[in-house]
PDB file of N, CA and C in Angstrom:
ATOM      1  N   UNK A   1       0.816  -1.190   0.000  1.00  0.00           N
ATOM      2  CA  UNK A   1       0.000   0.000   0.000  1.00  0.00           C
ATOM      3  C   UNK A   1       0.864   1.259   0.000  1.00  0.00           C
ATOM      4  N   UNK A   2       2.079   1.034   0.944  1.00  0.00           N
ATOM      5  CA  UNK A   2       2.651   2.535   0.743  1.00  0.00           C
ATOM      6  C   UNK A   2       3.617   2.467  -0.117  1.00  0.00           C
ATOM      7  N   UNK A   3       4.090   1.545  -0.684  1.00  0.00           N
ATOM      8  CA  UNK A   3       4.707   1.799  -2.117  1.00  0.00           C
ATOM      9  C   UNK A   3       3.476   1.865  -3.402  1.00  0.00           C
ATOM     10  N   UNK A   4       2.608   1.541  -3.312  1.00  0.00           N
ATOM     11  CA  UNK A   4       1.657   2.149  -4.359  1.00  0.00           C
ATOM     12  C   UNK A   4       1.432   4.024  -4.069  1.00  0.00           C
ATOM     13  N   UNK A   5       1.586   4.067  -3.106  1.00  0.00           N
ATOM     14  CA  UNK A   5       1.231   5.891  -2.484  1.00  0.00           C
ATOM     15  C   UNK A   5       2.618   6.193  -3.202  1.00  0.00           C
ATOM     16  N   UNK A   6       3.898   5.570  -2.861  1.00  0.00           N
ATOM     17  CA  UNK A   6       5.334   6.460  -3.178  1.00  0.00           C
ATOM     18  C   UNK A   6       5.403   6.614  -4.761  1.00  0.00           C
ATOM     19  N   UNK A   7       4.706   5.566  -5.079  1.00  0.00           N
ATOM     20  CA  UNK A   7       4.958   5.620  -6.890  1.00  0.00           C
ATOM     21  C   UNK A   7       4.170   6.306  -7.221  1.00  0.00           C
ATOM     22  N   UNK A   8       2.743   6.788  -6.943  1.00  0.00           N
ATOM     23  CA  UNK A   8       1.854   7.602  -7.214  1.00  0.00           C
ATOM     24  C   UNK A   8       2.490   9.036  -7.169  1.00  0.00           C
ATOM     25  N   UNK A   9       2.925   9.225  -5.743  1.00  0.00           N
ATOM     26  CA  UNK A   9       3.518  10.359  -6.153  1.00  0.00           C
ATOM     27  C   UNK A   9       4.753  10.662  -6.365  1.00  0.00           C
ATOM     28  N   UNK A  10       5.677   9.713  -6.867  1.00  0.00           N
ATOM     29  CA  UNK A  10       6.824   9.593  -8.218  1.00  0.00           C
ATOM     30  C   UNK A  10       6.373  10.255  -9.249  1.00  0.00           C
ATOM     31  N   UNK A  11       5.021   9.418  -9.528  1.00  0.00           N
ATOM     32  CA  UNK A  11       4.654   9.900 -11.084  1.00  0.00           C
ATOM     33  C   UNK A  11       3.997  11.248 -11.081  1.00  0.00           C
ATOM     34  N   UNK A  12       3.409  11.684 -10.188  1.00  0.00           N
ATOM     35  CA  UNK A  12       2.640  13.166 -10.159  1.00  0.00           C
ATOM     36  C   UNK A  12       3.608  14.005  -9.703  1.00  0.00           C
ATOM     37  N   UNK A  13       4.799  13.999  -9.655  1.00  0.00           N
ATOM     38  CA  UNK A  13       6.032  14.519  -9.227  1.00  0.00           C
ATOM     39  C   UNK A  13       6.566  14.808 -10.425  1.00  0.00           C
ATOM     40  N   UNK A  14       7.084  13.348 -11.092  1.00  0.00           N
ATOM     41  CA  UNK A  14       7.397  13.542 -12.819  1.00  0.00           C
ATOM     42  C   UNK A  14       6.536  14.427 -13.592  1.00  0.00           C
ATOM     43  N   UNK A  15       4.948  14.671 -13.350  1.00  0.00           N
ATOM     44  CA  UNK A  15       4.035  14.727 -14.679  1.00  0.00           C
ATOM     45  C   UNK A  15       4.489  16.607 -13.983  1.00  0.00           C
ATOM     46  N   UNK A  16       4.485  16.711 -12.628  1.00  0.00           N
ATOM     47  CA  UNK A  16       4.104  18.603 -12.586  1.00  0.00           C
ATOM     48  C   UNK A  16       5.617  18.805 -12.825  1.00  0.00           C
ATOM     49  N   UNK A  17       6.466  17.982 -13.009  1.00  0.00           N
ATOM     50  CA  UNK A  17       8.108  19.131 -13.100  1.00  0.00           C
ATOM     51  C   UNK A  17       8.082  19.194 -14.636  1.00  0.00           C
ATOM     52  N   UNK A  18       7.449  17.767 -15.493  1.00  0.00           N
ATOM     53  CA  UNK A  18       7.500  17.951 -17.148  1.00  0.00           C
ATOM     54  C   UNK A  18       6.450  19.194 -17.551  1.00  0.00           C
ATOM     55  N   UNK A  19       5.482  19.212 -16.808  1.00  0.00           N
ATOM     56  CA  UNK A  19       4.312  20.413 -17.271  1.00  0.00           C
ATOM     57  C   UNK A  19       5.137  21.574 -16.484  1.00  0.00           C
ATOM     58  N   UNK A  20       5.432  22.136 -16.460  1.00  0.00           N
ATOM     59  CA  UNK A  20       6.060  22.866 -15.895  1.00  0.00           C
ATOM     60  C   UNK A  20       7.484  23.582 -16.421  1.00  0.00           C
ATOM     61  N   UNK A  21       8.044  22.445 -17.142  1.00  0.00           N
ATOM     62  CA  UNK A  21       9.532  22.647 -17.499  1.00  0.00           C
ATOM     63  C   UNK A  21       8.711  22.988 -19.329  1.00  0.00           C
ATOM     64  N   UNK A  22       7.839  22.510 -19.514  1.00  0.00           N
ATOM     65  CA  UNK A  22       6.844  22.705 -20.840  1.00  0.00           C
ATOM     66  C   UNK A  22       6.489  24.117 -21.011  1.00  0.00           C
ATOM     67  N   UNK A  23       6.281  24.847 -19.654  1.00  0.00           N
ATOM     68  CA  UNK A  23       5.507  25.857 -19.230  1.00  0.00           C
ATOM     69  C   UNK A  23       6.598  27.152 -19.785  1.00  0.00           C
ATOM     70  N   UNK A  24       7.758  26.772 -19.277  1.00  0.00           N
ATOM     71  CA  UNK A  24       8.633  27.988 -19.319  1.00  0.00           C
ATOM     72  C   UNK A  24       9.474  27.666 -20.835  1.00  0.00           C
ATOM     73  N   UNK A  25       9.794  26.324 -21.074  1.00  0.00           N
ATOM     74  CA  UNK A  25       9.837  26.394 -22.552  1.00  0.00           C
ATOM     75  C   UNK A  25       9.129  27.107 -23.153  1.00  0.00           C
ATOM     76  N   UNK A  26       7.845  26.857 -23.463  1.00  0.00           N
ATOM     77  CA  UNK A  26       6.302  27.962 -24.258  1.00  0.00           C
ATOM     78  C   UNK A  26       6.996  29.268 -23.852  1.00  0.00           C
ATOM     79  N   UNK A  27       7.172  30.087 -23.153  1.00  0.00           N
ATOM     80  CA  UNK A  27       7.607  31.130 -22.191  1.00  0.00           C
ATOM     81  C   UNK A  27       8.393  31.545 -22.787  1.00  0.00           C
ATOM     82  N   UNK A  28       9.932  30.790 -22.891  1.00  0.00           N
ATOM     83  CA  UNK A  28      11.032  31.413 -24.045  1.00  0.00           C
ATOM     84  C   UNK A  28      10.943  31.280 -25.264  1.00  0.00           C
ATOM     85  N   UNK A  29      10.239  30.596 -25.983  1.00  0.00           N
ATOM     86  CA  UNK A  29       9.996  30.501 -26.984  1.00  0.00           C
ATOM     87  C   UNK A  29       9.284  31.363 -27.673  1.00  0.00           C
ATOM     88  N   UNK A  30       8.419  31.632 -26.738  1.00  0.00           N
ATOM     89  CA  UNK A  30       7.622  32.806 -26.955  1.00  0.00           C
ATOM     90  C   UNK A  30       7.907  34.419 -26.959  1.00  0.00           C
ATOM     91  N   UNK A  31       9.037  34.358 -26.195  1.00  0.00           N
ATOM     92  CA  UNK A  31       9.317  35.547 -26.314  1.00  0.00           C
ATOM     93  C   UNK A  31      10.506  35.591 -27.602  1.00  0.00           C
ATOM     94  N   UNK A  32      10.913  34.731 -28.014  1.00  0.00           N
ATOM     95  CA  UNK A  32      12.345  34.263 -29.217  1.00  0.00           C
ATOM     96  C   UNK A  32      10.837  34.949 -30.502  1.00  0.00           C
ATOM     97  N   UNK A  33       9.600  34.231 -30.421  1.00  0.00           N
ATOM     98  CA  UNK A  33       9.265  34.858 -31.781  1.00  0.00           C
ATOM     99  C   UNK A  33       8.514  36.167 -31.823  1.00  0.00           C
ATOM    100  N   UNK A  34       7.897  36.607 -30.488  1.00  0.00           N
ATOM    101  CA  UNK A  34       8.125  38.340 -30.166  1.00  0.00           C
ATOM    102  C   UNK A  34       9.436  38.671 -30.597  1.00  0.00           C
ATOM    103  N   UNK A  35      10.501  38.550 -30.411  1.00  0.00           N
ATOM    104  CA  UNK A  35      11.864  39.476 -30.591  1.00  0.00           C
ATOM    105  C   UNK A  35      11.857  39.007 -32.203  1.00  0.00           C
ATOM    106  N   UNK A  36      11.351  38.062 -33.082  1.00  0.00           N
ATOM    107  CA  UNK A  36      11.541  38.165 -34.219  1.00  0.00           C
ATOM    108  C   UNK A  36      10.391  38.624 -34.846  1.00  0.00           C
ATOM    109  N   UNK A  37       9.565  38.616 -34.354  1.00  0.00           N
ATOM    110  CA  UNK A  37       8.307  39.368 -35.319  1.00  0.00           C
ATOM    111  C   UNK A  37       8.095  40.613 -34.762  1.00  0.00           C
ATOM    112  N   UNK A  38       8.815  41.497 -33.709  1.00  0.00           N
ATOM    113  CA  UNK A  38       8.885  43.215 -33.805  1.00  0.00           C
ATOM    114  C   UNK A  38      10.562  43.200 -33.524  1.00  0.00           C
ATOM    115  N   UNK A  39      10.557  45.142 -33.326  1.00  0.00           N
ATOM    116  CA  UNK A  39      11.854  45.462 -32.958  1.00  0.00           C
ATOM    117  C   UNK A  39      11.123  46.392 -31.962  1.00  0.00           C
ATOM    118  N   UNK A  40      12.334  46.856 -31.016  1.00  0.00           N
ATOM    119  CA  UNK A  40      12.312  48.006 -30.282  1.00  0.00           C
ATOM    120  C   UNK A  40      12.195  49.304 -30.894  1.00  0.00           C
ATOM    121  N   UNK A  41      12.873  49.359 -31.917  1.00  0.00           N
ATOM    122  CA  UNK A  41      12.703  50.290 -32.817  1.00  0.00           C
ATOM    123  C   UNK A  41      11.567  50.639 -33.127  1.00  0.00           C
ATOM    124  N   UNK A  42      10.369  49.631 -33.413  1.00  0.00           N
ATOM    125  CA  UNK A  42       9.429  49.938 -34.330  1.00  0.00           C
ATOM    126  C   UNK A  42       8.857  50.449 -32.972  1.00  0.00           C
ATOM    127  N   UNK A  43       8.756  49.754 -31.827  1.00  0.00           N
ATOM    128  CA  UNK A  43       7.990  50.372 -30.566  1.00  0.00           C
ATOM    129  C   UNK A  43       8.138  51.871 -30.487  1.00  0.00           C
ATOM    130  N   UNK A  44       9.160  52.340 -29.803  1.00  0.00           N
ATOM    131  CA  UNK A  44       9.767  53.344 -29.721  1.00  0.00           C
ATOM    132  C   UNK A  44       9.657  54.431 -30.934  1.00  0.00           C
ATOM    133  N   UNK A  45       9.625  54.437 -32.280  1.00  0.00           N
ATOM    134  CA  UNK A  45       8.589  54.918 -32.927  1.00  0.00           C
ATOM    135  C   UNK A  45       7.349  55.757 -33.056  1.00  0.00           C
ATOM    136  N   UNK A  46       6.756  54.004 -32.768  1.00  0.00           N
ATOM    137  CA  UNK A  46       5.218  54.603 -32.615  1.00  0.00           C
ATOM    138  C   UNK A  46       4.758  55.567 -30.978  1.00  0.00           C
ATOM    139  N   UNK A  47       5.753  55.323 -30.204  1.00  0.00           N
ATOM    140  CA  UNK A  47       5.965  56.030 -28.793  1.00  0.00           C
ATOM    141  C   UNK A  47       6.181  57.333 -28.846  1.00  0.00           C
ATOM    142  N   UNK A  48       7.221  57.561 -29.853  1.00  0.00           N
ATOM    143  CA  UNK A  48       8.125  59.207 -29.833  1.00  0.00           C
ATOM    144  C   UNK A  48       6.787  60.092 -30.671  1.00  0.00           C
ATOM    145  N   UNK A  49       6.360  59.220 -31.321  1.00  0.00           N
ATOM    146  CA  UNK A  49       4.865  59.862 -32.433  1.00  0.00           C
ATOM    147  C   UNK A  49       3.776  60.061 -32.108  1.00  0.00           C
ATOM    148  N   UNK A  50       3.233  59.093 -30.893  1.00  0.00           N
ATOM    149  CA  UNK A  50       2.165  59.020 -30.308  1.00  0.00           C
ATOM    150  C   UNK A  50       1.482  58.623 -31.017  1.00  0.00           C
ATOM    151  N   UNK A  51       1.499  57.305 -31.236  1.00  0.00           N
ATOM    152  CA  UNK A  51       0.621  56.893 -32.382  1.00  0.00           C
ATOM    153  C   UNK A  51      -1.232  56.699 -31.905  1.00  0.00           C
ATOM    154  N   UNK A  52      -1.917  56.667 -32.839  1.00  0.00           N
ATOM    155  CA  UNK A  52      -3.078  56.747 -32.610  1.00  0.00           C
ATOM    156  C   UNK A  52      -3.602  55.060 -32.087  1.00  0.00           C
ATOM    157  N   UNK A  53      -4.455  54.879 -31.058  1.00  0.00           N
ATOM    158  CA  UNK A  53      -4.919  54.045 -31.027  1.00  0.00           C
ATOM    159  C   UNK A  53      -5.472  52.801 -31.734  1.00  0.00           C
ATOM    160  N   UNK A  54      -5.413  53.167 -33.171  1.00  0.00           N
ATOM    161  CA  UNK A  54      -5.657  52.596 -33.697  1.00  0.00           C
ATOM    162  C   UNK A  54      -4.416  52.312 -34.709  1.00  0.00           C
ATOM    163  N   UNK A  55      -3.857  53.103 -34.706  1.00  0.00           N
ATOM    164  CA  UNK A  55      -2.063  52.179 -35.451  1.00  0.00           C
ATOM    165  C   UNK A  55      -1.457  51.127 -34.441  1.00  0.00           C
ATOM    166  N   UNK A  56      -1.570  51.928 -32.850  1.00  0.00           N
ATOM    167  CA  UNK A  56      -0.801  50.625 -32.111  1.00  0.00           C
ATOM    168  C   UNK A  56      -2.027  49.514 -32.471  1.00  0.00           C
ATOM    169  N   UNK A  57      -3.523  49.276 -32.178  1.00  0.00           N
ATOM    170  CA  UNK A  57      -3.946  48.308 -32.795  1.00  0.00           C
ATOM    171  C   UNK A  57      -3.508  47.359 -33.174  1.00  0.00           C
ATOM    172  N   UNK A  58      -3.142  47.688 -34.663  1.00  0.00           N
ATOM    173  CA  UNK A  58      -2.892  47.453 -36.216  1.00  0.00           C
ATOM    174  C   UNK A  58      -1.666  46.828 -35.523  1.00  0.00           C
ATOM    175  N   UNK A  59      -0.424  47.550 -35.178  1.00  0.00           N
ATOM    176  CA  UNK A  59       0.702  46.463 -34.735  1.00  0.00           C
ATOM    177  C   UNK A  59       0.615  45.943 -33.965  1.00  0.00           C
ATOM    178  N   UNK A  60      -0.143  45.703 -33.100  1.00  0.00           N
ATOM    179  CA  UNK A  60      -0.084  44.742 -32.066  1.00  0.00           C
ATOM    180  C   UNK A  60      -0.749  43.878 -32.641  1.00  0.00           C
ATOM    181  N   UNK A  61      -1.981  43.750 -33.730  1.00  0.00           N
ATOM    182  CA  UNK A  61      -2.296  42.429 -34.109  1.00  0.00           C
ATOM    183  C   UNK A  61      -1.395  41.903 -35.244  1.00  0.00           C
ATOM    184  N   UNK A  62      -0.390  42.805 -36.015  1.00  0.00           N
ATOM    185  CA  UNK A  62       0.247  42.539 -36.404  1.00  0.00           C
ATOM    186  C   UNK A  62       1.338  41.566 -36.242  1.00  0.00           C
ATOM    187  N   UNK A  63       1.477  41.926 -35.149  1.00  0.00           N
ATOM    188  CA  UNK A  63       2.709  41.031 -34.451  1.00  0.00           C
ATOM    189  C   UNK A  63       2.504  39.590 -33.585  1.00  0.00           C
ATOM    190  N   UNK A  64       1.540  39.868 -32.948  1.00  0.00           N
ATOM    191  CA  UNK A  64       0.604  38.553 -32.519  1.00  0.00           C
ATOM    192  C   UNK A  64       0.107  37.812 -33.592  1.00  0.00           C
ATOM    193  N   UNK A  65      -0.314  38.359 -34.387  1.00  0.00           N
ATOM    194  CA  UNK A  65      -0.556  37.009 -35.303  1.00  0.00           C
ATOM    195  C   UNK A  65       0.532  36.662 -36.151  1.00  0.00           C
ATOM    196  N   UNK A  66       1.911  37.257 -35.882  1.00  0.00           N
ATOM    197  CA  UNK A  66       3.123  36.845 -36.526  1.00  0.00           C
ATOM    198  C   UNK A  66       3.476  35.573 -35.857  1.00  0.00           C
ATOM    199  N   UNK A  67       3.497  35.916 -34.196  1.00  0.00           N
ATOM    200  CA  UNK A  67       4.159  35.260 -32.896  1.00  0.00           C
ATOM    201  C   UNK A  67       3.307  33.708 -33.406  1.00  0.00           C
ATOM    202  N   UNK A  68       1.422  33.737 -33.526  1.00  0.00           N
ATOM    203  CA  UNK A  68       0.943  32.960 -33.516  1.00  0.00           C
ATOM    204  C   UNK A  68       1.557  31.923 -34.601  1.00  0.00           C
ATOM    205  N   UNK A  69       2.040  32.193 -35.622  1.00  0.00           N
ATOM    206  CA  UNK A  69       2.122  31.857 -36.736  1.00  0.00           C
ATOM    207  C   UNK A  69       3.871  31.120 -36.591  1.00  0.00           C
ATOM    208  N   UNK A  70       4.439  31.635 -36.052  1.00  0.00           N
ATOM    209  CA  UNK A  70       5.917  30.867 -35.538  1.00  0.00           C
ATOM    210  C   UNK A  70       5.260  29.700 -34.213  1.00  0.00           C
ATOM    211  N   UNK A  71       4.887  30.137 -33.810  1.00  0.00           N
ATOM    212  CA  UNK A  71       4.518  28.723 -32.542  1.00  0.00           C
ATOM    213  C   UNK A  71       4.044  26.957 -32.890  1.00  0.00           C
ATOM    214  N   UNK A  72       4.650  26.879 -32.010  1.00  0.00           N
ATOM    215  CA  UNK A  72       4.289  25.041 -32.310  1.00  0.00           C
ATOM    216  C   UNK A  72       2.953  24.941 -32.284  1.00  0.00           C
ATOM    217  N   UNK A  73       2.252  23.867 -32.160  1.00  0.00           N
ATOM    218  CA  UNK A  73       0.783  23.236 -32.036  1.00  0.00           C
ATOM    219  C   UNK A  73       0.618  23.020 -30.450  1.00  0.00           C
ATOM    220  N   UNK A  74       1.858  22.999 -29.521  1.00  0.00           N
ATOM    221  CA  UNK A  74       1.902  22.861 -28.079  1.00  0.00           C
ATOM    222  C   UNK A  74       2.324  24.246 -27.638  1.00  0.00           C
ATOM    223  N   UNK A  75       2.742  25.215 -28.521  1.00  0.00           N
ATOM    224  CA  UNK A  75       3.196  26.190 -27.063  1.00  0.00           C
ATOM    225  C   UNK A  75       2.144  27.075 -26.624  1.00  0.00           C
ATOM    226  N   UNK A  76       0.946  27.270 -27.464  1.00  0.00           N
ATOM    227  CA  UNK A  76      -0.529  28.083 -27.109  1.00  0.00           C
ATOM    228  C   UNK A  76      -0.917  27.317 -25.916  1.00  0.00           C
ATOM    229  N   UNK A  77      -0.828  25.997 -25.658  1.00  0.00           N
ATOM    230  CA  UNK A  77      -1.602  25.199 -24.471  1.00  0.00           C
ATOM    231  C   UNK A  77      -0.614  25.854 -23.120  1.00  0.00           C
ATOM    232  N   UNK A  78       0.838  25.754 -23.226  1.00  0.00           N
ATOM    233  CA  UNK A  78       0.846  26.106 -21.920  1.00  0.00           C
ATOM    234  C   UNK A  78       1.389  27.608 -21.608  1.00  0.00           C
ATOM    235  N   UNK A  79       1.490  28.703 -22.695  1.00  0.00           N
ATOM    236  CA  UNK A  79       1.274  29.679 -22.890  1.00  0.00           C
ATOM    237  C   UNK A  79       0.702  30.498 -23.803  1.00  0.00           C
ATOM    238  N   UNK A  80      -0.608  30.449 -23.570  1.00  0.00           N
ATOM    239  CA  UNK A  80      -1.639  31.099 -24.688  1.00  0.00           C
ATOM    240  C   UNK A  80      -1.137  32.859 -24.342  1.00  0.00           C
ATOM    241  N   UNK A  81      -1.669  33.143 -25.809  1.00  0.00           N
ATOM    242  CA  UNK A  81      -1.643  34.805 -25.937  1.00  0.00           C
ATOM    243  C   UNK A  81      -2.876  35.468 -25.578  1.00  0.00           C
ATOM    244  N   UNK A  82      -2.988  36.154 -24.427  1.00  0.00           N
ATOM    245  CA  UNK A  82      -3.955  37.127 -23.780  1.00  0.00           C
ATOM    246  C   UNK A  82      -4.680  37.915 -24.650  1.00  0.00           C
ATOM    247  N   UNK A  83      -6.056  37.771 -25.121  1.00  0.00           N
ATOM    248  CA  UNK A  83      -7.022  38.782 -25.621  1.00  0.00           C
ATOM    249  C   UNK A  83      -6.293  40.080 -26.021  1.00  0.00           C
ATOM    250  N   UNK A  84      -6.148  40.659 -25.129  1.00  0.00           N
ATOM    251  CA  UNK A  84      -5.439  42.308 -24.363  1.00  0.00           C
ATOM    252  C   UNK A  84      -4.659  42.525 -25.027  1.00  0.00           C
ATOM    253  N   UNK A  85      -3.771  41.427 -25.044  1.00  0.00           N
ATOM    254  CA  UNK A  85      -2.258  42.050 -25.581  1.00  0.00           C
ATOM    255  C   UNK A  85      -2.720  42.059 -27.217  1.00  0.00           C
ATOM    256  N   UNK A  86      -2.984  40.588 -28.136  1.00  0.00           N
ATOM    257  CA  UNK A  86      -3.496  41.077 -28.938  1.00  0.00           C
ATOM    258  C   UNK A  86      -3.965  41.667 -30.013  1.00  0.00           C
ATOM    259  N   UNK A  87      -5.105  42.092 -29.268  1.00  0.00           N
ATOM    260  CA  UNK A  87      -6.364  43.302 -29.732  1.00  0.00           C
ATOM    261  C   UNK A  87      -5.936  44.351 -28.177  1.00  0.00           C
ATOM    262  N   UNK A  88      -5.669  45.272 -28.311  1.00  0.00           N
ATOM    263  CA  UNK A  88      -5.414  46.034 -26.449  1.00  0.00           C
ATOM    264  C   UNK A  88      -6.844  47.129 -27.110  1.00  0.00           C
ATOM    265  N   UNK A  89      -7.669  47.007 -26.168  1.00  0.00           N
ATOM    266  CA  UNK A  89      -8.365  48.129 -26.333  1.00  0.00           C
ATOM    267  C   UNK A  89      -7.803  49.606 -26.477  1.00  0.00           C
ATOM    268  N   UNK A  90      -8.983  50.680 -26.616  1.00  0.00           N
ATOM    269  CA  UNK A  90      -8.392  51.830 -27.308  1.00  0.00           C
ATOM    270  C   UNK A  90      -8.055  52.664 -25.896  1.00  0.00           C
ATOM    271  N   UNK A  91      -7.134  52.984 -26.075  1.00  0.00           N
ATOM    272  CA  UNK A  91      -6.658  54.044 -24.574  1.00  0.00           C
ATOM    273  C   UNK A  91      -5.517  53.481 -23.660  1.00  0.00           C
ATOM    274  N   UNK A  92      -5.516  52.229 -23.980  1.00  0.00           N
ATOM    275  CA  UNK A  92      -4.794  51.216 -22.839  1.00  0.00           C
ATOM    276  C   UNK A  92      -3.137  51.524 -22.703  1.00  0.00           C
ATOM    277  N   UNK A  93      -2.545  52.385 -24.123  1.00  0.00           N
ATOM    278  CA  UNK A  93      -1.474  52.504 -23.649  1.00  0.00           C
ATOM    279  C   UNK A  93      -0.928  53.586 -23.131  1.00  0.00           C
ATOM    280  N   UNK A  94       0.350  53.886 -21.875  1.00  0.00           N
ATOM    281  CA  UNK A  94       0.851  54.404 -21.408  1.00  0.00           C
ATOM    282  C   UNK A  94       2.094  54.761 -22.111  1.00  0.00           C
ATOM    283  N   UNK A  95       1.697  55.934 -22.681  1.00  0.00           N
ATOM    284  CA  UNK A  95       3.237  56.257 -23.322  1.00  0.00           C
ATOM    285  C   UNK A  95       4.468  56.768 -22.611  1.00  0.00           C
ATOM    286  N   UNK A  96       4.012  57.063 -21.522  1.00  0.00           N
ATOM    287  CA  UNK A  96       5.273  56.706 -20.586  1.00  0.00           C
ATOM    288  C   UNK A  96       6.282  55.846 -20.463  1.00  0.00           C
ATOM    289  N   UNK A  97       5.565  54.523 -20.531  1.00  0.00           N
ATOM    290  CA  UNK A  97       6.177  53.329 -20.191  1.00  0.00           C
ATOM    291  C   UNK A  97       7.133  53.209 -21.723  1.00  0.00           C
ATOM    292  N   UNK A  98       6.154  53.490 -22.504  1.00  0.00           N
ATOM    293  CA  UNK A  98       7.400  53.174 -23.584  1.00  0.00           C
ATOM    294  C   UNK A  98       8.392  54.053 -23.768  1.00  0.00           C
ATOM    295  N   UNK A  99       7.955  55.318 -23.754  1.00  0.00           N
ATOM    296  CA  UNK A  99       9.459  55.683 -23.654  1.00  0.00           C
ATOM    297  C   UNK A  99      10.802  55.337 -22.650  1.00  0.00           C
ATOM    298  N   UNK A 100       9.892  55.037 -21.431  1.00  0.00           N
ATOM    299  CA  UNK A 100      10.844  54.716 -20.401  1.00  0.00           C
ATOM    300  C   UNK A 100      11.694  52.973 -21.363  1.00  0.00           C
ATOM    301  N   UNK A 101      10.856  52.106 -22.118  1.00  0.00           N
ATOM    302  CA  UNK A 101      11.797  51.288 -22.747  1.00  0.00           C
ATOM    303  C   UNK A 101      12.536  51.889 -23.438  1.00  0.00           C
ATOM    304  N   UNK A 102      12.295  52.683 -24.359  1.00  0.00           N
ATOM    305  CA  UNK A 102      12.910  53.502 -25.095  1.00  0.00           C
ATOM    306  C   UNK A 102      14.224  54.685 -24.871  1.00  0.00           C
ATOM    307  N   UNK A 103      14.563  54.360 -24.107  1.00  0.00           N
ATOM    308  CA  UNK A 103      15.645  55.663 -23.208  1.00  0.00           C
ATOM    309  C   UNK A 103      16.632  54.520 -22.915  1.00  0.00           C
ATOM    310  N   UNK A 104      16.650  52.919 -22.646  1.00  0.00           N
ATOM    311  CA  UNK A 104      17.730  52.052 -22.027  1.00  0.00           C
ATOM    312  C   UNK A 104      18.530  52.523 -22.901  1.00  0.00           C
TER     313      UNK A 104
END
């Protein structure tokens, strides 16, 4: 009985460190085809210009459906792309913040 309990949780030990080690794979990977489907440049840009709500839009679905389009068939399951990011509704950005990327 308590080696059926120790192997039980052997294996639910194995299954959360592989889902998990899956998790942050999706994670870098994900950010490898963000850094290839924009630049800082193009951010910083549309930041110094103030672009209209509806150009950042336009690149942000631009680029998300780039990211989508480099991803495996597994990395959406254990890191899906947020509504928000996107489509970001109209107003949502802080052009602060980007310039503050924009100044490193």
């Amino acid at each position: 009985m308590l080696g059926n309990a120790l192997k039980l949780a052997a294996i639910a030990a194995v299954l959360f460190v592989g889902y998990k080690g899956l998790e942050v794979y999706s994670a870098l990977k994900f950010a490898d085809h963000l850094n290839a489907c924009t630049s800082s440049q193009q951010l910083c840009q549309l930041a110094t210009r103030q672009a209209s709500a509806a150009e950042i839009g336009t690149a942000m679905r631009e680029t998300f459906a780039c990211v989508k389009q480099k991803q495996s068939w597994f990395e959406p399951l254990f890191f899906p792309i947020n509504k928000q990011l996107s489509d970001p509704p109209a107003g949502s950005v802080d052009y602060r913040q980007l310039d503050g990327l924009c100044k490193r």
